[in-house]
N, C-alpha and C. Protein backbone atom coordinates (compact mmCIF):
# COMPACT_ATOMS: atom_id res chain seq x y z
N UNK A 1 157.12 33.13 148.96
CA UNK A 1 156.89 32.20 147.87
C UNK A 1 157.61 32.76 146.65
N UNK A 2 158.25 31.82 146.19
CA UNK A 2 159.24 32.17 145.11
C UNK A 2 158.39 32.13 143.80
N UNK A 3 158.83 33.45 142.84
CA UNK A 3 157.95 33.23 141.70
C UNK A 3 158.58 32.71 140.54
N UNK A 4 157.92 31.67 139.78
CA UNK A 4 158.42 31.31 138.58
C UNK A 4 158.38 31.56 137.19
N UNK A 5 157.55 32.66 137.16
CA UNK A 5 157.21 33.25 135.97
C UNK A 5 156.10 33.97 136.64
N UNK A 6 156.29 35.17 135.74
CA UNK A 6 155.06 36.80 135.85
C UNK A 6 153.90 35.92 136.24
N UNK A 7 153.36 36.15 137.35
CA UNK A 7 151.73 36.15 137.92
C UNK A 7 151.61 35.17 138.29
N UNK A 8 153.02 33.74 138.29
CA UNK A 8 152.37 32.82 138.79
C UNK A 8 153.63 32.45 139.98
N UNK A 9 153.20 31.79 141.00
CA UNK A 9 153.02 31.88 142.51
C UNK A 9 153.84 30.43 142.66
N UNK A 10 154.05 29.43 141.44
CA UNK A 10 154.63 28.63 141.81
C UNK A 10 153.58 27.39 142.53
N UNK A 11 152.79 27.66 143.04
CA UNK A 11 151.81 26.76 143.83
C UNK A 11 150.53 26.27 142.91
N UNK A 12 150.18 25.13 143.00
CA UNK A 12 149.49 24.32 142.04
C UNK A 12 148.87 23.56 143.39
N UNK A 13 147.70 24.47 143.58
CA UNK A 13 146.61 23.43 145.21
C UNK A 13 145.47 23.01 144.29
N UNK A 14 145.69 22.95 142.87
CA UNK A 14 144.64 22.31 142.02
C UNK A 14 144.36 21.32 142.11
N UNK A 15 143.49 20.49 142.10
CA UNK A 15 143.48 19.10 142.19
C UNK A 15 144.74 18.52 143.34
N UNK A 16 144.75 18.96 143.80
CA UNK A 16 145.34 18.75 145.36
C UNK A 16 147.33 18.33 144.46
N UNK A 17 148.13 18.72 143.17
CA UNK A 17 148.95 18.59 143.37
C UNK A 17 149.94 19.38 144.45
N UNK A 18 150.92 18.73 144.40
CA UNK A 18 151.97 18.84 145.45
C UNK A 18 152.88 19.90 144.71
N UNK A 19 153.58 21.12 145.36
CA UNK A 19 154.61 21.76 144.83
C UNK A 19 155.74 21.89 145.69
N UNK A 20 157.21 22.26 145.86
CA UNK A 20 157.44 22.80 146.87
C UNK A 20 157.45 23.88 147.56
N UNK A 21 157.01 24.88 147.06
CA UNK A 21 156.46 25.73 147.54
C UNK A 21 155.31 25.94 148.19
N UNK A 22 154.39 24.46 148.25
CA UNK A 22 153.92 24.49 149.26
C UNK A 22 154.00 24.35 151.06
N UNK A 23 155.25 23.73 150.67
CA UNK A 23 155.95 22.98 152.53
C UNK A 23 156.02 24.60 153.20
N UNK A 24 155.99 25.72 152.56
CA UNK A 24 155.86 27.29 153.04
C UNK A 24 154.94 27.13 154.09
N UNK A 25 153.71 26.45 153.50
CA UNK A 25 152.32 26.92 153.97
C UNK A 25 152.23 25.91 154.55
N UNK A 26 152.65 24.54 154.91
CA UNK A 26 153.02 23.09 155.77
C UNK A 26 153.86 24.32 157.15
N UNK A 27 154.53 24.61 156.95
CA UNK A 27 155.52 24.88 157.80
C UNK A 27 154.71 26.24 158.97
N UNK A 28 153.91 27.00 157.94
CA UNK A 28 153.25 27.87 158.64
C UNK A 28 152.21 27.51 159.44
N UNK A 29 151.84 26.16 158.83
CA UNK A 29 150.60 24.98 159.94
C UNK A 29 149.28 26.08 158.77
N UNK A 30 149.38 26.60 157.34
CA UNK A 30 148.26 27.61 156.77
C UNK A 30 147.56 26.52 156.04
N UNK A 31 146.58 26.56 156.44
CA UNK A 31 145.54 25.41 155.49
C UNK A 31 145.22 25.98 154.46
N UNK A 32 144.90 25.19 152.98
CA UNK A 32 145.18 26.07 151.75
C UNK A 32 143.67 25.20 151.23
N UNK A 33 142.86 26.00 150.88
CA UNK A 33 141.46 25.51 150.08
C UNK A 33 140.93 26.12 148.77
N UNK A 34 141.10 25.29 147.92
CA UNK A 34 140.64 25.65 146.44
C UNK A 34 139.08 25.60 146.07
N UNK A 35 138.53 26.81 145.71
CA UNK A 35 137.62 27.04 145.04
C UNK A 35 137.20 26.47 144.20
N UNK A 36 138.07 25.85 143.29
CA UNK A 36 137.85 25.41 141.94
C UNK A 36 137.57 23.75 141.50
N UNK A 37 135.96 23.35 142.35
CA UNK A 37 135.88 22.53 142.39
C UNK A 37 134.66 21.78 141.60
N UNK A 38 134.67 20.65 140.92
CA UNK A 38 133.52 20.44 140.23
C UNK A 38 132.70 20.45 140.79
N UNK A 39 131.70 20.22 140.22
CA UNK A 39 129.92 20.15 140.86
C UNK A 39 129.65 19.04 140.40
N UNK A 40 129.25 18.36 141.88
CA UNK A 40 128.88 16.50 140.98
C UNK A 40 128.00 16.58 140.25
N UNK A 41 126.57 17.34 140.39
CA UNK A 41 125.97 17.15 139.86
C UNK A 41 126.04 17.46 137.81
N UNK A 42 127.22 18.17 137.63
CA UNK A 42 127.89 18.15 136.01
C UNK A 42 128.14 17.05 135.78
N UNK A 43 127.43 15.58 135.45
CA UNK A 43 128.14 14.47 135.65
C UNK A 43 128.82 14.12 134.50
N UNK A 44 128.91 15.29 133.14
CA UNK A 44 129.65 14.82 132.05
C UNK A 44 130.74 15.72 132.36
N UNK A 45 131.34 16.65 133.02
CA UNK A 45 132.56 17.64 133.51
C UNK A 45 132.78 16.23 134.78
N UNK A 46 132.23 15.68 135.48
CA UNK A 46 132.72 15.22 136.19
C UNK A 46 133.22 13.84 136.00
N UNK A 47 132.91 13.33 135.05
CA UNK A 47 132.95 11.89 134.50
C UNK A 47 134.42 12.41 133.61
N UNK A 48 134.87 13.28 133.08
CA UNK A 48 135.60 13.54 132.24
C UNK A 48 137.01 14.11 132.91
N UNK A 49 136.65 14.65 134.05
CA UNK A 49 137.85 15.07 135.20
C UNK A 49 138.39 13.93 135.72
N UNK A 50 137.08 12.98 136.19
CA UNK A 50 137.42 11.79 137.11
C UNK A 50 138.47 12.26 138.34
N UNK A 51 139.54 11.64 138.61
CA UNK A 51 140.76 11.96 139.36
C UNK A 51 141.72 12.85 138.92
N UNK A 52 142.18 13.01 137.82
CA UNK A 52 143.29 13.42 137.17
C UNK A 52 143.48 14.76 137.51
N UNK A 53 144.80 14.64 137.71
CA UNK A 53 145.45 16.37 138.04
C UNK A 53 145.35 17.74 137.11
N UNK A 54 145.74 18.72 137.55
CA UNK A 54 145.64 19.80 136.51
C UNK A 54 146.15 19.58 135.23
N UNK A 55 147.28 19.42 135.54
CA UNK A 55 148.61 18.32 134.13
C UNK A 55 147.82 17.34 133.09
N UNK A 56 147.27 16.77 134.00
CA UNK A 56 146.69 15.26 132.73
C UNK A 56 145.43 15.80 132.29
N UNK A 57 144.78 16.69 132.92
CA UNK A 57 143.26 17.36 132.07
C UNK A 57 143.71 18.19 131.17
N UNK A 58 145.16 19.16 131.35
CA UNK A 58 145.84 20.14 130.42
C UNK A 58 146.27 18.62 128.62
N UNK A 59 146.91 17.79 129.07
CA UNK A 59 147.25 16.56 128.17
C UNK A 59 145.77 16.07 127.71
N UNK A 60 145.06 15.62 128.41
CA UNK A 60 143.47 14.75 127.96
C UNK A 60 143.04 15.88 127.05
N UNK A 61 142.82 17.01 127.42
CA UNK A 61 142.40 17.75 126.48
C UNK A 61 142.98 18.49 125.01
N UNK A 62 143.90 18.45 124.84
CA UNK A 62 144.98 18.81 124.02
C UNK A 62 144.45 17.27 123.05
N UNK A 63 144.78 15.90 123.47
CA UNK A 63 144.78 14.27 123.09
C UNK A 63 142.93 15.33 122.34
N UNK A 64 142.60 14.83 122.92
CA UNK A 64 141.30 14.90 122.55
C UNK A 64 141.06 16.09 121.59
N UNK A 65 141.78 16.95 121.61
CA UNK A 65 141.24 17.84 120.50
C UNK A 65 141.79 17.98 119.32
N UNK A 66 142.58 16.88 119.11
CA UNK A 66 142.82 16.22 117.71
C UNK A 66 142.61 15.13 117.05
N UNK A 67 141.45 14.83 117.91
CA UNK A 67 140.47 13.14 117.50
C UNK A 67 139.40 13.44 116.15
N UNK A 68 139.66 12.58 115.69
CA UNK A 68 138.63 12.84 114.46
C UNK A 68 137.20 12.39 114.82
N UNK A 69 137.25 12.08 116.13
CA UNK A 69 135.82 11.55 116.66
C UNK A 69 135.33 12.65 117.08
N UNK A 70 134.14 13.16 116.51
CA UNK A 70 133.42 14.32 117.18
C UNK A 70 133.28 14.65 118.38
N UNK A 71 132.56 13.32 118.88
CA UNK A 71 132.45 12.96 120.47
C UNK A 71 133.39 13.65 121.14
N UNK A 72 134.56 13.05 120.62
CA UNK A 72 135.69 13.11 121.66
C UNK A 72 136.40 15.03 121.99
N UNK A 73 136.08 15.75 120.50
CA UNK A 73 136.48 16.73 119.84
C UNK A 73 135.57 18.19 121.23
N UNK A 74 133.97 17.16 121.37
CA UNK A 74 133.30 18.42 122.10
C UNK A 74 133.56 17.81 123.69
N UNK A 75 133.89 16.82 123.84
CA UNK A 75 134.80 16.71 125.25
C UNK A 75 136.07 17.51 125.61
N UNK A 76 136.73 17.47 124.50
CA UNK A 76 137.69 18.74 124.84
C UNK A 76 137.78 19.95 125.20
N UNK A 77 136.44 20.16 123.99
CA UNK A 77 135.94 21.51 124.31
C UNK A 77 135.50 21.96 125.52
N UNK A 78 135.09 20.60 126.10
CA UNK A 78 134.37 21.04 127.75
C UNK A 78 135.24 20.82 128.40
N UNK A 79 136.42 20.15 128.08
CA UNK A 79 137.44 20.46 129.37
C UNK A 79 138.40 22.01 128.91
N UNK A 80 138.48 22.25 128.02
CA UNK A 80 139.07 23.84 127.78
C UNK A 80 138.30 24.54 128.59
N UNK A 81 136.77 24.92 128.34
CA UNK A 81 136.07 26.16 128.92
C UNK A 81 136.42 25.59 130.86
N UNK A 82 136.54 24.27 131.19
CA UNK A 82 136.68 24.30 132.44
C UNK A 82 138.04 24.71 133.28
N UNK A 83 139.21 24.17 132.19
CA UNK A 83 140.20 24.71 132.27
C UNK A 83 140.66 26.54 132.00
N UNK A 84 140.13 26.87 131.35
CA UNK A 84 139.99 28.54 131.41
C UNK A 84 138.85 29.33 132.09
N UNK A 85 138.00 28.80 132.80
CA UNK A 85 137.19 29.53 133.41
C UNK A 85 138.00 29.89 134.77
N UNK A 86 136.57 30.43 135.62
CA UNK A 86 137.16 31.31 136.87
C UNK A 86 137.64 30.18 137.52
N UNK A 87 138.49 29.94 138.62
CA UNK A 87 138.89 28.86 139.50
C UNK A 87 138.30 28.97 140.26
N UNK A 88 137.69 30.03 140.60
CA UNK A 88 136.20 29.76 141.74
C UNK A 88 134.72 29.66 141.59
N UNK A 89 134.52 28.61 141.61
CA UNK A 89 133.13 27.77 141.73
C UNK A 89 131.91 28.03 142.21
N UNK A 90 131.09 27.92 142.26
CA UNK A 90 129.67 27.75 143.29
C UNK A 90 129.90 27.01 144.18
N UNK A 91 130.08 26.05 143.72
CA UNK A 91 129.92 24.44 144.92
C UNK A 91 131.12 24.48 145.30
N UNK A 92 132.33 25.04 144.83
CA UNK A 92 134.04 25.51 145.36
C UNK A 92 133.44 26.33 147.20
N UNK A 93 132.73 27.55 146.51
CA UNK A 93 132.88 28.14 147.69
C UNK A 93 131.68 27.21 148.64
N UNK A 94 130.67 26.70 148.34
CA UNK A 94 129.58 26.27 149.50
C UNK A 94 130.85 25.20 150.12
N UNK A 95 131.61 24.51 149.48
CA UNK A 95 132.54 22.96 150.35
C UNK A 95 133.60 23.97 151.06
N UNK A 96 134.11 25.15 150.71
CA UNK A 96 135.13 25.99 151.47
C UNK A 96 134.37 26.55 152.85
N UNK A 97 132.79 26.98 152.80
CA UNK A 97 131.84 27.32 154.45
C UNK A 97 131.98 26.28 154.37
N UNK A 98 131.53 25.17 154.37
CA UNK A 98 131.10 23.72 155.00
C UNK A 98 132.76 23.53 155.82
N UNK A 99 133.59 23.68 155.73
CA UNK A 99 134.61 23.49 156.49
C UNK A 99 135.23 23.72 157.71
């Protein structure tokens, strides 16, 4: 796996985007499972993720943390701490056994 900058790996299995550096791990037949998964039961982290990729929660949150709407200001805030926390989960690892 080719690196693209210090510490990072090139591979983005976040929110299930696509890299090419993944067809590595296609080609090896290596199944790849991310930790870093919401917990439904957060239903305001999860209402606020919805679908959107690593990219558009990195953009939604940035948008949002220059709203003069308060509301909108401590939504950001909760997608930052989710975006900088650990990438591995509670409910990441219980859906990684369940597999």
């Amino acid at each position: 796996v080719s690196t693209q900058s210090t510490g990072s790996s090139g591979i983005n299995a976040e929110y299930g985007e696509y890299t090419p550096e993944l067809s590595l791990f296609d080609l090896a037949q290596v199944r790849l499972l991310h930790g870093w998964v919401i917990d439904p039961q957060d239903t305001v982290l999860a209402g606020l993720v919805s679908d959107l990729s690593y990219n558009q929660l990195v953009e939604k949150a940035m948008t949002l943390s220059s709203s003069t709407d308060t509301k909108e200001v401590s939504e950001s805030l909760i997608l930052k701490d989710h975006l900088e926390s650990s990438q591995l989960t509670v409910h990441g690892i219980c859906e990684i056994n369940s597999c």
